[in-house]
PDB file of N, CA and C in Angstrom:
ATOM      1  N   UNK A   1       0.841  -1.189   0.000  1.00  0.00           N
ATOM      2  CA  UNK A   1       0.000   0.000   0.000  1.00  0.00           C
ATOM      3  C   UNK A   1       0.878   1.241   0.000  1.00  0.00           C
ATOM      4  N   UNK A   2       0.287   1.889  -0.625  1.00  0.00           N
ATOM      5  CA  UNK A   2       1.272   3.854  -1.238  1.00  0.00           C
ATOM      6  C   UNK A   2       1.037   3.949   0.693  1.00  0.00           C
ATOM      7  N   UNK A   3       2.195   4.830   1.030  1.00  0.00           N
ATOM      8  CA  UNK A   3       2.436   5.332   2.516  1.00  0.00           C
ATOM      9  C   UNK A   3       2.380   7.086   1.713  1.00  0.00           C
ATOM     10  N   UNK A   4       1.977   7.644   2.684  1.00  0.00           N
ATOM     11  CA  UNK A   4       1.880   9.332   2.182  1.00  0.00           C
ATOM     12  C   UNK A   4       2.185   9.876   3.131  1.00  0.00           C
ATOM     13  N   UNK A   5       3.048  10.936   3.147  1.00  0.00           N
ATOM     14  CA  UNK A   5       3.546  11.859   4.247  1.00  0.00           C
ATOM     15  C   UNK A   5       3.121  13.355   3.650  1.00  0.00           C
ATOM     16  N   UNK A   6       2.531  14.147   4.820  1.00  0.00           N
ATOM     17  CA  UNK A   6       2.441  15.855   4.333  1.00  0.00           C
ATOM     18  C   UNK A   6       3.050  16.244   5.639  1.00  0.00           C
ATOM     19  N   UNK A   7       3.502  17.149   4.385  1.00  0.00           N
ATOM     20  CA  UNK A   7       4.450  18.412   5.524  1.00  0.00           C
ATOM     21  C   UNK A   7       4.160  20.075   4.628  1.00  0.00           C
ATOM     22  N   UNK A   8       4.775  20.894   6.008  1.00  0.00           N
ATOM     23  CA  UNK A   8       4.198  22.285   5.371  1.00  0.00           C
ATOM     24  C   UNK A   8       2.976  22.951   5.288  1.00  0.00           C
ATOM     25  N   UNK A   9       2.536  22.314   6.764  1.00  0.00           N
ATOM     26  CA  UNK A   9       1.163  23.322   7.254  1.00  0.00           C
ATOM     27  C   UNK A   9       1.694  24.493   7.940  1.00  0.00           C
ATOM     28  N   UNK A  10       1.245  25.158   8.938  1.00  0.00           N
ATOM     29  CA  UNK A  10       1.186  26.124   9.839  1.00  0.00           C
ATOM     30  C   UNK A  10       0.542  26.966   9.874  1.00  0.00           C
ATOM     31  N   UNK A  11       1.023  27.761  10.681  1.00  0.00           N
ATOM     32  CA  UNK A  11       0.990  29.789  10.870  1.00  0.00           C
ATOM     33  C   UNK A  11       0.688  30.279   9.870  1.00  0.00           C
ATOM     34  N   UNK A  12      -0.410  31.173   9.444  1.00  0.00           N
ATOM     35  CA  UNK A  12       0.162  32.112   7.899  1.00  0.00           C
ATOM     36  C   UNK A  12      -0.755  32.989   8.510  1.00  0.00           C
ATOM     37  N   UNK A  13      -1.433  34.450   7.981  1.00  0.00           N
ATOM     38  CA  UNK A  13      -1.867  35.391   8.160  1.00  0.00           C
ATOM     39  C   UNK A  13      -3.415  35.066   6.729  1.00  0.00           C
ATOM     40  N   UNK A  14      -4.263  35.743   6.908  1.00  0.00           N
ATOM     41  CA  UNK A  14      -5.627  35.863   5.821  1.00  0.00           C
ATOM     42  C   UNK A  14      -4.392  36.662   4.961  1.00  0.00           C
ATOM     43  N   UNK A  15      -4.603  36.186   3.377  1.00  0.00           N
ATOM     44  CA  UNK A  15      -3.550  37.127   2.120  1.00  0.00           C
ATOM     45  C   UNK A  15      -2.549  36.104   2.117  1.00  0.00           C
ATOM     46  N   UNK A  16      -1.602  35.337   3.121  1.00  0.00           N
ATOM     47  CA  UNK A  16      -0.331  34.784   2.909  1.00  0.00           C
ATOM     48  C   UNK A  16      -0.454  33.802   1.386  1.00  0.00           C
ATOM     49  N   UNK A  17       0.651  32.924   1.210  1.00  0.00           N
ATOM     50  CA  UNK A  17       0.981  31.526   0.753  1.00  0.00           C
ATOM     51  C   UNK A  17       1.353  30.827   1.400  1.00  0.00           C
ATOM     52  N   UNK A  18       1.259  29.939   1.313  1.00  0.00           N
ATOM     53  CA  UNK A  18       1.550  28.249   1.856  1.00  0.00           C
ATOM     54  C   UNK A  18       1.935  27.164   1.173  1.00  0.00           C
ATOM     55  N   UNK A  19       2.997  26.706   0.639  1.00  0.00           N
ATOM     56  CA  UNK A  19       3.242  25.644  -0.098  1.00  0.00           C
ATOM     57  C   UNK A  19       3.054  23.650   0.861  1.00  0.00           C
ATOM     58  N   UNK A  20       1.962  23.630   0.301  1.00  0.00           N
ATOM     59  CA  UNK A  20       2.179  21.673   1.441  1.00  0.00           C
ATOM     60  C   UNK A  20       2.957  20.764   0.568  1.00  0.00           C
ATOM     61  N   UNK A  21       3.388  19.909   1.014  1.00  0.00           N
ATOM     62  CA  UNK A  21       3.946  18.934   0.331  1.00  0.00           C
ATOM     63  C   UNK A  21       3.320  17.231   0.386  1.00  0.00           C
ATOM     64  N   UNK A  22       3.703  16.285  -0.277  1.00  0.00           N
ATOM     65  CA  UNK A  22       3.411  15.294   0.226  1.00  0.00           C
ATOM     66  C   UNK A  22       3.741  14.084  -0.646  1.00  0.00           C
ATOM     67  N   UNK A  23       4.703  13.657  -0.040  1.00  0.00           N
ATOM     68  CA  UNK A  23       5.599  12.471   0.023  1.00  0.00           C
ATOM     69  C   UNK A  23       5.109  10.785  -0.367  1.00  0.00           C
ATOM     70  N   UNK A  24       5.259  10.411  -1.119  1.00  0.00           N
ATOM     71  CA  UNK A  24       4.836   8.915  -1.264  1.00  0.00           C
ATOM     72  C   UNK A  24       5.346   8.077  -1.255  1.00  0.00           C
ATOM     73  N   UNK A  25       5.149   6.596  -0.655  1.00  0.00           N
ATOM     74  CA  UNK A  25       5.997   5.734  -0.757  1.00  0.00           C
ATOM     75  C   UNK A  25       5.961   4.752  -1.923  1.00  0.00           C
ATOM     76  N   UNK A  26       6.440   3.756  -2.503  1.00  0.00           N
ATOM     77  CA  UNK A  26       6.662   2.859  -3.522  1.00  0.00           C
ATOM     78  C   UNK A  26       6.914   3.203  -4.978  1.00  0.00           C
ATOM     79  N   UNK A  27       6.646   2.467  -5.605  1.00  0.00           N
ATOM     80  CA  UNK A  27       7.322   2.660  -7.395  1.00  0.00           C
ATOM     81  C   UNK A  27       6.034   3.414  -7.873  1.00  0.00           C
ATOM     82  N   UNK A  28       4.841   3.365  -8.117  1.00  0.00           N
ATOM     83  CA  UNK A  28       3.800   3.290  -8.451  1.00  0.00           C
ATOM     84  C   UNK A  28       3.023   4.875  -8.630  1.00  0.00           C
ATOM     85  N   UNK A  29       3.825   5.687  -8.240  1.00  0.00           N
ATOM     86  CA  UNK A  29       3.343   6.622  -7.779  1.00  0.00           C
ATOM     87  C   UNK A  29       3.168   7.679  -9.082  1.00  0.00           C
ATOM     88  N   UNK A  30       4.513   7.575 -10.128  1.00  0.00           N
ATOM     89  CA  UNK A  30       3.810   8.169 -11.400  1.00  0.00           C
ATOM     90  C   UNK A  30       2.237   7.204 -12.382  1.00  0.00           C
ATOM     91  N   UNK A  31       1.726   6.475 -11.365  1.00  0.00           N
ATOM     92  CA  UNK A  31       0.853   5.968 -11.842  1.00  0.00           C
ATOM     93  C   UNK A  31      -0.177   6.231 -11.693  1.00  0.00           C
ATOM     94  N   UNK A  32      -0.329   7.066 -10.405  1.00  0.00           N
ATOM     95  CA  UNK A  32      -1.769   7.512 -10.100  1.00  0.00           C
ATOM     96  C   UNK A  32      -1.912   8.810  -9.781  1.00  0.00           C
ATOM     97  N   UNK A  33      -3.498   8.802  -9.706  1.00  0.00           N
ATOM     98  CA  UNK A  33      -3.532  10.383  -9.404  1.00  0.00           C
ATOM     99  C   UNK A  33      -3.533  10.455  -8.113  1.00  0.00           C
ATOM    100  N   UNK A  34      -3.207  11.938  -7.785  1.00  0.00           N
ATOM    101  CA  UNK A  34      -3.499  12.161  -6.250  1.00  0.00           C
ATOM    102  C   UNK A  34      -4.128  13.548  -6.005  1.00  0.00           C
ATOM    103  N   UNK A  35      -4.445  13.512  -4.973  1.00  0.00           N
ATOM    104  CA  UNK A  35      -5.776  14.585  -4.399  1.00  0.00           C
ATOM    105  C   UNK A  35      -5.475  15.488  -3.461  1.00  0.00           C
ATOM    106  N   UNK A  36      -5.975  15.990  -2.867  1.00  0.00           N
ATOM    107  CA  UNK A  36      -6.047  17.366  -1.818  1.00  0.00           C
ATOM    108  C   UNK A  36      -7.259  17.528  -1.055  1.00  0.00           C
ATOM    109  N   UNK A  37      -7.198  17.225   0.066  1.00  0.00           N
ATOM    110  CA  UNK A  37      -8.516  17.613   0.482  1.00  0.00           C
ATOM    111  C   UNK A  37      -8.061  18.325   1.980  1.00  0.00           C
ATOM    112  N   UNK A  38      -9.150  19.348   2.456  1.00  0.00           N
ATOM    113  CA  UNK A  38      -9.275  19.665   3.617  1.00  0.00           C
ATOM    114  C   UNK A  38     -10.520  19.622   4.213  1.00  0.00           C
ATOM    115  N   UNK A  39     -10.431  19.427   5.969  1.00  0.00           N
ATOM    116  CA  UNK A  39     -11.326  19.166   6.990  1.00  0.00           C
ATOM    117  C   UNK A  39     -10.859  19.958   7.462  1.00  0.00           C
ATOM    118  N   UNK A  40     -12.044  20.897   7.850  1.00  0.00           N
ATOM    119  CA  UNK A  40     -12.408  22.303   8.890  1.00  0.00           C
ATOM    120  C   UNK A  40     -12.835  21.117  10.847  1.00  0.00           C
ATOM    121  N   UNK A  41     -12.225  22.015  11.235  1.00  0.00           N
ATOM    122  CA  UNK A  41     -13.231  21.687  12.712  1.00  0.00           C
ATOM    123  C   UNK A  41     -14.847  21.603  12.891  1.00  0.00           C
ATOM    124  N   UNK A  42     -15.386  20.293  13.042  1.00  0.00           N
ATOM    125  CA  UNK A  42     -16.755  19.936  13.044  1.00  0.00           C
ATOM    126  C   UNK A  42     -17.370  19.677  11.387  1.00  0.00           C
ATOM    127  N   UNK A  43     -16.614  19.598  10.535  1.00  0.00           N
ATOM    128  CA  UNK A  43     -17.091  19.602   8.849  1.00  0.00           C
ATOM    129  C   UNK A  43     -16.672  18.697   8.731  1.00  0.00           C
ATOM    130  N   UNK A  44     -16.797  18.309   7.535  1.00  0.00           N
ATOM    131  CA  UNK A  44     -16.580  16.900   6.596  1.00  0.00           C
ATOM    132  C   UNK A  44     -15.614  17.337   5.956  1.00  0.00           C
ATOM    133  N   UNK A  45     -14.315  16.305   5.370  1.00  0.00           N
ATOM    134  CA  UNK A  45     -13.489  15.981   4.810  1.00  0.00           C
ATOM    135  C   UNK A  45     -14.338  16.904   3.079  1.00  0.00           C
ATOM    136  N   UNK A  46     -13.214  17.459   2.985  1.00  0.00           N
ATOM    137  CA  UNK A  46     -14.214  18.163   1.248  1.00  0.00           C
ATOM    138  C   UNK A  46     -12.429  18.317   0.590  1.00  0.00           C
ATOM    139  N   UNK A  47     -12.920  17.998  -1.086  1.00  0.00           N
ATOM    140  CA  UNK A  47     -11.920  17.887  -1.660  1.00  0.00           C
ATOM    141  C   UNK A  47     -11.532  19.542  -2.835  1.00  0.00           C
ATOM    142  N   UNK A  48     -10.461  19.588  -2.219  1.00  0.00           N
ATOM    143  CA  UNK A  48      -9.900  21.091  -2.745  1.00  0.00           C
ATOM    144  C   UNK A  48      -9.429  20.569  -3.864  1.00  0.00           C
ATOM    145  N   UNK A  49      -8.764  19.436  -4.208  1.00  0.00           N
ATOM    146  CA  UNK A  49      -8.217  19.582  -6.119  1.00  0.00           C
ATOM    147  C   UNK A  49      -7.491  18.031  -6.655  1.00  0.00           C
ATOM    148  N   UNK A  50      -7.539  17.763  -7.666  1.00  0.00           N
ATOM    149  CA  UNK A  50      -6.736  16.500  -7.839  1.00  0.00           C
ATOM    150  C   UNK A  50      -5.869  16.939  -9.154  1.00  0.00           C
ATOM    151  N   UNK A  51      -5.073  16.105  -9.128  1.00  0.00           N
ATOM    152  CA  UNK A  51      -4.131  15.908 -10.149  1.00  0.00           C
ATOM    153  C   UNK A  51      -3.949  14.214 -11.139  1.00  0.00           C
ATOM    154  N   UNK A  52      -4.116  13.937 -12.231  1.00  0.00           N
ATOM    155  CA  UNK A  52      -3.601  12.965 -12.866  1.00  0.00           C
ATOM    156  C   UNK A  52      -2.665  12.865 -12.823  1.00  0.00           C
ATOM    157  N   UNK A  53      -2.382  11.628 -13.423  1.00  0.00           N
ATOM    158  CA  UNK A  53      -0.729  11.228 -13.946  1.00  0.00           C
ATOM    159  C   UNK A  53      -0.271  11.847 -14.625  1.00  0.00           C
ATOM    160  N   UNK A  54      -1.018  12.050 -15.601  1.00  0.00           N
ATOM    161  CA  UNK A  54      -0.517  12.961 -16.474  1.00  0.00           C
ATOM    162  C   UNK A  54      -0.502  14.654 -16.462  1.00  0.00           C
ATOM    163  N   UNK A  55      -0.656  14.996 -15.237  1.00  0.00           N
ATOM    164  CA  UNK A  55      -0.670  16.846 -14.474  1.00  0.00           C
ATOM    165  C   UNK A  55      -1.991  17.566 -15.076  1.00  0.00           C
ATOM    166  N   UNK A  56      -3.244  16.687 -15.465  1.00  0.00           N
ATOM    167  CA  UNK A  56      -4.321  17.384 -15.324  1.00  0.00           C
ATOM    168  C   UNK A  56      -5.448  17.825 -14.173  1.00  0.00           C
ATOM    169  N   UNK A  57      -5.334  18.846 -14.009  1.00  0.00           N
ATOM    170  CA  UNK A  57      -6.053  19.277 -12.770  1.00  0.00           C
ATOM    171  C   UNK A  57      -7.381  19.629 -12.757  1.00  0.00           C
ATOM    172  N   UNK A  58      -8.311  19.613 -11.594  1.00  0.00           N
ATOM    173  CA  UNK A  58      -9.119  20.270 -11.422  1.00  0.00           C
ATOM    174  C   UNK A  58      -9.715  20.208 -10.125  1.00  0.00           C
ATOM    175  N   UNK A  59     -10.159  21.712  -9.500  1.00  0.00           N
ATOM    176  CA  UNK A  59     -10.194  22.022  -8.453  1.00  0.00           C
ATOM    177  C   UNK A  59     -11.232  22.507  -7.833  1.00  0.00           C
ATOM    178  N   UNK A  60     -11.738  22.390  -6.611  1.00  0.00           N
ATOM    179  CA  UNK A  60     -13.054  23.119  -5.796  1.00  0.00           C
ATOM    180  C   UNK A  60     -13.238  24.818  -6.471  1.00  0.00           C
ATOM    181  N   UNK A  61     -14.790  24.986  -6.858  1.00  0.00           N
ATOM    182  CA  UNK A  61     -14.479  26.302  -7.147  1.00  0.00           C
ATOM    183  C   UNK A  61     -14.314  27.292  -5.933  1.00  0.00           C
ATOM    184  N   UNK A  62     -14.390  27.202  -4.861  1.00  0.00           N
ATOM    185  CA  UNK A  62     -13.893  27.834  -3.918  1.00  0.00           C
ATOM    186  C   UNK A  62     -12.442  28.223  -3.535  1.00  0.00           C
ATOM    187  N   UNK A  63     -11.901  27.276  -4.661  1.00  0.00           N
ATOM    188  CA  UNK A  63     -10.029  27.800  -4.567  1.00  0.00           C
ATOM    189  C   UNK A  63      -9.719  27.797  -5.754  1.00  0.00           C
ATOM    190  N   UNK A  64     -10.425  27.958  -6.614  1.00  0.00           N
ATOM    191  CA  UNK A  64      -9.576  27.583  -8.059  1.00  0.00           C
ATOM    192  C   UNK A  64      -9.300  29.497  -8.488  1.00  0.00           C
ATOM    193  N   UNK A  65      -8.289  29.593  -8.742  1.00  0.00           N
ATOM    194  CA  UNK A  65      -7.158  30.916  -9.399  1.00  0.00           C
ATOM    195  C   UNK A  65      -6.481  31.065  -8.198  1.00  0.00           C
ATOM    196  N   UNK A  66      -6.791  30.312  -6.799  1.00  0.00           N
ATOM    197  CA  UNK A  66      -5.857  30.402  -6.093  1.00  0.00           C
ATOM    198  C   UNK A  66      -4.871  29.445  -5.467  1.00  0.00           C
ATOM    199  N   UNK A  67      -5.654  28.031  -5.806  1.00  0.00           N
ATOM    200  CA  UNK A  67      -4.646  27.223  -5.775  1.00  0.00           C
ATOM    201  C   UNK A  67      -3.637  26.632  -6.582  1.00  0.00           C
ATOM    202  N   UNK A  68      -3.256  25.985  -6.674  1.00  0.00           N
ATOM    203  CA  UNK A  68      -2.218  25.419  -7.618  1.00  0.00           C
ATOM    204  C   UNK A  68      -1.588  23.595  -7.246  1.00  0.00           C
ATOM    205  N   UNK A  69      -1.979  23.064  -7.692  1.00  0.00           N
ATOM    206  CA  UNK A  69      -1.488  21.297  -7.499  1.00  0.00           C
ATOM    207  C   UNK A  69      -1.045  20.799  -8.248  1.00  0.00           C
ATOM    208  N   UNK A  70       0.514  20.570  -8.200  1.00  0.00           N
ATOM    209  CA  UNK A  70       1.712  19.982  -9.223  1.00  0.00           C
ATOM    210  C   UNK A  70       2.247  18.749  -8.531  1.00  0.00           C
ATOM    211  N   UNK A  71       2.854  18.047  -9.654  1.00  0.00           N
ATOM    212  CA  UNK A  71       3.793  16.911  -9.003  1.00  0.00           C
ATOM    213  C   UNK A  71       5.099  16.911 -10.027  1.00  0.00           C
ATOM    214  N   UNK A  72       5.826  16.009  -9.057  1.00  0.00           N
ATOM    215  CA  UNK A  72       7.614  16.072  -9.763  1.00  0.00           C
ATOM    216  C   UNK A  72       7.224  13.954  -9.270  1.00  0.00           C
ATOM    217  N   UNK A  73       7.126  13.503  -9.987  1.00  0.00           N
ATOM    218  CA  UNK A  73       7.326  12.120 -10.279  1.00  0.00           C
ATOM    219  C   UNK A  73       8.389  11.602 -10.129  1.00  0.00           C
ATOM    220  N   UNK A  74       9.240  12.629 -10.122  1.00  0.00           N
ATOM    221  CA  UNK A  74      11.216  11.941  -9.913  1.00  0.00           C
ATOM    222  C   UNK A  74      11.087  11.881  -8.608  1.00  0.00           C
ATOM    223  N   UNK A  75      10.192  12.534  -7.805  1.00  0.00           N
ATOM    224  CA  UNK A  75      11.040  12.530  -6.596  1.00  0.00           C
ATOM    225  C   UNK A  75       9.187  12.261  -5.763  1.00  0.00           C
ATOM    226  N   UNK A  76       8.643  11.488  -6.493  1.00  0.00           N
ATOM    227  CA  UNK A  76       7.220  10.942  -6.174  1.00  0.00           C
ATOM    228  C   UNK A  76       6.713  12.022  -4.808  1.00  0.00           C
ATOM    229  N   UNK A  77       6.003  13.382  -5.704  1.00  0.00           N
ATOM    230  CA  UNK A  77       5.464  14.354  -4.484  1.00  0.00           C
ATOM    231  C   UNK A  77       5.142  14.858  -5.377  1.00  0.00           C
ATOM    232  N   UNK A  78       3.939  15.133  -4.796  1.00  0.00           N
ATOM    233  CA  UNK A  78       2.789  15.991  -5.200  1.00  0.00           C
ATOM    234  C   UNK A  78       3.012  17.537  -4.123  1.00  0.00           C
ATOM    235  N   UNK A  79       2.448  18.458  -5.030  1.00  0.00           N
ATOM    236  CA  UNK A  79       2.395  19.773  -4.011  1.00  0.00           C
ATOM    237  C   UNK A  79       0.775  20.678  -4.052  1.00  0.00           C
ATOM    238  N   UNK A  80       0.777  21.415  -3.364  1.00  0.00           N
ATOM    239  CA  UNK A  80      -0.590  22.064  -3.139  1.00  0.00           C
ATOM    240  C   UNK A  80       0.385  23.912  -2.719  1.00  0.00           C
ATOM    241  N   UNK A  81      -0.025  24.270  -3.564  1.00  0.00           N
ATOM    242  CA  UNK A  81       0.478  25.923  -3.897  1.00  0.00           C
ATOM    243  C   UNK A  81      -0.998  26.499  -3.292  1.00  0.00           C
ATOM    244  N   UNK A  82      -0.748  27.117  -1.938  1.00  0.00           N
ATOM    245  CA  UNK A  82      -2.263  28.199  -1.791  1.00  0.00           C
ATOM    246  C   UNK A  82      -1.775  29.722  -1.312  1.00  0.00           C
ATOM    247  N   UNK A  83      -1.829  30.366  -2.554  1.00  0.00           N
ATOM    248  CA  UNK A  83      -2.293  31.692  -2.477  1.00  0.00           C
ATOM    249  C   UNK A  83      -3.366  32.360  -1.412  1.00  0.00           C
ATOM    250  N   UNK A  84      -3.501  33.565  -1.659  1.00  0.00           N
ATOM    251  CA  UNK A  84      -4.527  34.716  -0.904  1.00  0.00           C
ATOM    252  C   UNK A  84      -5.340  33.702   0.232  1.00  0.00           C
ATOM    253  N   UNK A  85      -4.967  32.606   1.078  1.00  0.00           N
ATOM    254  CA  UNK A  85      -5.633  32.004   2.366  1.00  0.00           C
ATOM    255  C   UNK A  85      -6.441  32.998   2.675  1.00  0.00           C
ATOM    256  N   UNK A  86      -7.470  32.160   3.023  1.00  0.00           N
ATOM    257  CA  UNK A  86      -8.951  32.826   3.397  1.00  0.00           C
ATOM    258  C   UNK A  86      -8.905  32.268   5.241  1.00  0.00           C
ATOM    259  N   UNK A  87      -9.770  32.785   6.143  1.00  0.00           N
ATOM    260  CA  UNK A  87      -9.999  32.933   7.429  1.00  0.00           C
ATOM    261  C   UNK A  87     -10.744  31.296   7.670  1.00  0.00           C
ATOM    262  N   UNK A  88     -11.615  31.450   6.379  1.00  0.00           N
ATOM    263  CA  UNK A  88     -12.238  29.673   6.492  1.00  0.00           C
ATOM    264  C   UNK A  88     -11.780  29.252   6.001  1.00  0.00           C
ATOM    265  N   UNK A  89     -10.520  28.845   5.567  1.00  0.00           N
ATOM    266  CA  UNK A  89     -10.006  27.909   4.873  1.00  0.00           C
ATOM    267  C   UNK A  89      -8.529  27.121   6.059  1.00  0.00           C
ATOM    268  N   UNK A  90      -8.732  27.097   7.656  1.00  0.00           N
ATOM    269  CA  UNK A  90      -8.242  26.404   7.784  1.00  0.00           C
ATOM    270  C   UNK A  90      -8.190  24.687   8.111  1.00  0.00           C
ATOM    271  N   UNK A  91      -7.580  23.632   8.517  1.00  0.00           N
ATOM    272  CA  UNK A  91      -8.128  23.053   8.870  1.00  0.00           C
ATOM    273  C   UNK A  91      -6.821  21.989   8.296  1.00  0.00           C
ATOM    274  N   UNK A  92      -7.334  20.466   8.817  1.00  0.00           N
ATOM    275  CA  UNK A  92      -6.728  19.412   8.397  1.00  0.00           C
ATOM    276  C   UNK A  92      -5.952  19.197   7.210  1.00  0.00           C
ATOM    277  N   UNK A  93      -5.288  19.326   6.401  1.00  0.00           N
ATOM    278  CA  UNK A  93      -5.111  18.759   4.263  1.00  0.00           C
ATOM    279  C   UNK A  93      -4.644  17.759   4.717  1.00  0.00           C
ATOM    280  N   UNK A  94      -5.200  16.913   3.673  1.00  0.00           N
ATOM    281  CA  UNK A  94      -4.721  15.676   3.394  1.00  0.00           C
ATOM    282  C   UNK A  94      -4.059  15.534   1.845  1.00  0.00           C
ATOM    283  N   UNK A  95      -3.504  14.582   1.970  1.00  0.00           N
ATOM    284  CA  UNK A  95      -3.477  14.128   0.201  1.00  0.00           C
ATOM    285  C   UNK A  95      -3.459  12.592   0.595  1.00  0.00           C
ATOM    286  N   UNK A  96      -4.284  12.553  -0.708  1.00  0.00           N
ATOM    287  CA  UNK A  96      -4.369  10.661  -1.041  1.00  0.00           C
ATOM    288  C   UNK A  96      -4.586  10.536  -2.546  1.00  0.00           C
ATOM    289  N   UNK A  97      -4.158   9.448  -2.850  1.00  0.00           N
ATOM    290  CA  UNK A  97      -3.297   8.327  -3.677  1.00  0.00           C
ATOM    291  C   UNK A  97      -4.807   7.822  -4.638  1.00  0.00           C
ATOM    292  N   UNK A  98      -5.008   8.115  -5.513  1.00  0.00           N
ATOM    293  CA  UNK A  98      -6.499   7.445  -6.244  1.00  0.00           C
ATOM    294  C   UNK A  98      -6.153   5.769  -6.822  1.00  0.00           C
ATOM    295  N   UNK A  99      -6.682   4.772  -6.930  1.00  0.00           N
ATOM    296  CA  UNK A  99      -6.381   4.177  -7.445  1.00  0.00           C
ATOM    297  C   UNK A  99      -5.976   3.651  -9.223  1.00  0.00           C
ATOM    298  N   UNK A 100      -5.771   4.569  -9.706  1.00  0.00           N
ATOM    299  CA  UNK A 100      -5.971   4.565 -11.249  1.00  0.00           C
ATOM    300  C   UNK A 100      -5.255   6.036 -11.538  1.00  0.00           C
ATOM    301  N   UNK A 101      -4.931   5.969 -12.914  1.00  0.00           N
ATOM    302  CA  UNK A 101      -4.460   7.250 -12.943  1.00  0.00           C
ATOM    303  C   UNK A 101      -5.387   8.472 -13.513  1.00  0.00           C
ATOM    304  N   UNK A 102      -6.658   8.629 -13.164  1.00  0.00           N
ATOM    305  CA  UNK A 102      -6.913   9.799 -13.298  1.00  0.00           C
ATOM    306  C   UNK A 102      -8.064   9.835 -11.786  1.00  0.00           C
ATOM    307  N   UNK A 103      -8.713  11.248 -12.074  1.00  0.00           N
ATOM    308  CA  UNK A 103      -9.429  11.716 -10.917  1.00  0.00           C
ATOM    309  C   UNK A 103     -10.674  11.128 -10.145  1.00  0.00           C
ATOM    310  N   UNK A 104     -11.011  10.282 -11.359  1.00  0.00           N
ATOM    311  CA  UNK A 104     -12.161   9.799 -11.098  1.00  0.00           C
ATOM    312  C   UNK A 104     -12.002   8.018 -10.376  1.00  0.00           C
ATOM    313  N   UNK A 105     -11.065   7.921  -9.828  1.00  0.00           N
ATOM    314  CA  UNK A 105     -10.774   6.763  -9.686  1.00  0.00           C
ATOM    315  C   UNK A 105     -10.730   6.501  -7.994  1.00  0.00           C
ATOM    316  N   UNK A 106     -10.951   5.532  -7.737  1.00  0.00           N
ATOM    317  CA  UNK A 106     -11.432   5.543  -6.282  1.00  0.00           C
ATOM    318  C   UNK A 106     -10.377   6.076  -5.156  1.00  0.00           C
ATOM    319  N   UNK A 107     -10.180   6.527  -4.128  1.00  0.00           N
ATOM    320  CA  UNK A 107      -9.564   6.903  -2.966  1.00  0.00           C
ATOM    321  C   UNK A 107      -8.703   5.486  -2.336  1.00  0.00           C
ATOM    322  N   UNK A 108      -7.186   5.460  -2.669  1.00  0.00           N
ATOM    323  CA  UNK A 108      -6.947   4.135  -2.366  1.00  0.00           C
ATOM    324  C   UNK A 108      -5.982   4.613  -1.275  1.00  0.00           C
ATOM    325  N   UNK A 109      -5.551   5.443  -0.904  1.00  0.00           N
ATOM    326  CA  UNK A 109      -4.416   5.409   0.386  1.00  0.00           C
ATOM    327  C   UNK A 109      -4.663   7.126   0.791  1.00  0.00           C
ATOM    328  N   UNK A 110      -4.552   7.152   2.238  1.00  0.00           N
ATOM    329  CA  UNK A 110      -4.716   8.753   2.992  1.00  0.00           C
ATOM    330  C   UNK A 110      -3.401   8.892   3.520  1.00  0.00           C
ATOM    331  N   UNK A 111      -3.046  10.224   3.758  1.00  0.00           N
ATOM    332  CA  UNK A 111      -2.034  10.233   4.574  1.00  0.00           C
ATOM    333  C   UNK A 111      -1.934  11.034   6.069  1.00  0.00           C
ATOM    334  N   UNK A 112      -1.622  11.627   6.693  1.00  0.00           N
ATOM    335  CA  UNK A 112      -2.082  11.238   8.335  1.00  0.00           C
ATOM    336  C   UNK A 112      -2.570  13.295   8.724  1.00  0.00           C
ATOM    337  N   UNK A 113      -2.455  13.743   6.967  1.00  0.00           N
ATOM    338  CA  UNK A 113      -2.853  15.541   7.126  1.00  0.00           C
ATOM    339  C   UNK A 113      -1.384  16.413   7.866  1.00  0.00           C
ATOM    340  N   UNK A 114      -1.619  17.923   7.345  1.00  0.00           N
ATOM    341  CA  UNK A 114      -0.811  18.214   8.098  1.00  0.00           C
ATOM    342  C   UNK A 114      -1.909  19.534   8.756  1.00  0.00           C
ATOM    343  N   UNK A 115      -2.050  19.781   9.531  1.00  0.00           N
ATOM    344  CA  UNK A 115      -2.390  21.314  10.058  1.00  0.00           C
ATOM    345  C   UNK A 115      -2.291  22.583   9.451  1.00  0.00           C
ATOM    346  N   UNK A 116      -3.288  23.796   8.806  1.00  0.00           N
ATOM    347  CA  UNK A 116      -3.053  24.868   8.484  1.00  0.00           C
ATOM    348  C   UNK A 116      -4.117  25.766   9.263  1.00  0.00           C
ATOM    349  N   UNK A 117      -3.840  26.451  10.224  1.00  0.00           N
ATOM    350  CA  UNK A 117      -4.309  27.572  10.811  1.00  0.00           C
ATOM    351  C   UNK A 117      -4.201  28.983  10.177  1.00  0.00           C
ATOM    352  N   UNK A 118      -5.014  29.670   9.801  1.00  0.00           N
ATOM    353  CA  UNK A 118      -5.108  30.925   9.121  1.00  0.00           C
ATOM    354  C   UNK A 118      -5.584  31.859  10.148  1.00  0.00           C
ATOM    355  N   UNK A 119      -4.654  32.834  10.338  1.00  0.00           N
ATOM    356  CA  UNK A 119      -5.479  34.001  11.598  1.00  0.00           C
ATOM    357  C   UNK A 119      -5.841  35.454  10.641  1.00  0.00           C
ATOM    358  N   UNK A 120      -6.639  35.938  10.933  1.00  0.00           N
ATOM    359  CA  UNK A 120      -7.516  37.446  10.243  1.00  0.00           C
ATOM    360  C   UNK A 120      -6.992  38.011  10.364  1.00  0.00           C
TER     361      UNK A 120
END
């Protein structure tokens, strides 16, 4: 099973950037797509953006011109670029591993989130 590590939550101010990262384990990984999601305190898990294998994206319209989700396959990591952070937009990110290589393909591995707090 893909192992996923995120790093590169924290501190930022409402306006900052934030670059997350997130790390995968095994060969397999230019094979699938992977995702982005964040959980607010007391909300449901909701998905901010995915990426194919092949670097096609698409994203929540609640972040799209401000996010950004790339991967470097050499070095199996996906990234999540967030611009102008909003006051509600903090909370849990995750990234996980789809089974197949595009977006529509089922949720096959999570990884353990990292923390992003946004203060006004």
């Amino acid at each position: 099973q893909v192992q996923l590590v995120e790093s590169g939550g924290g501190l930022v101010q409402a306006g900052d950037s934030l670059r997350l990262s997130c790390v995968a384990s095994g060969s397999t990984f230019s094979m699938k797509a992977m995702g982005w999601y964040r959980q607010a305190p007391g909300k449901q898990r909701e998905l901010v953006g995915c990426i194919s294998n092949g670097g096609s994206t698409n994203y929540a319209s609640s972040v799209k011109g401000r996010f950004t989700i790339s991967r470097d396959n050499a070095k199996s990591t996906v990234y999540l670029q967030m611009n102008s952070l909003k006051p509600e937009e903090p909370g849990v990110y995750y990234c996980n591993s789809k089974s197949g290589t595009d977006c529509y393909y089922q949720d096959y591995s999570w990884g353990r989130g990292t923390q992003v707090t946004v203060s006004s």
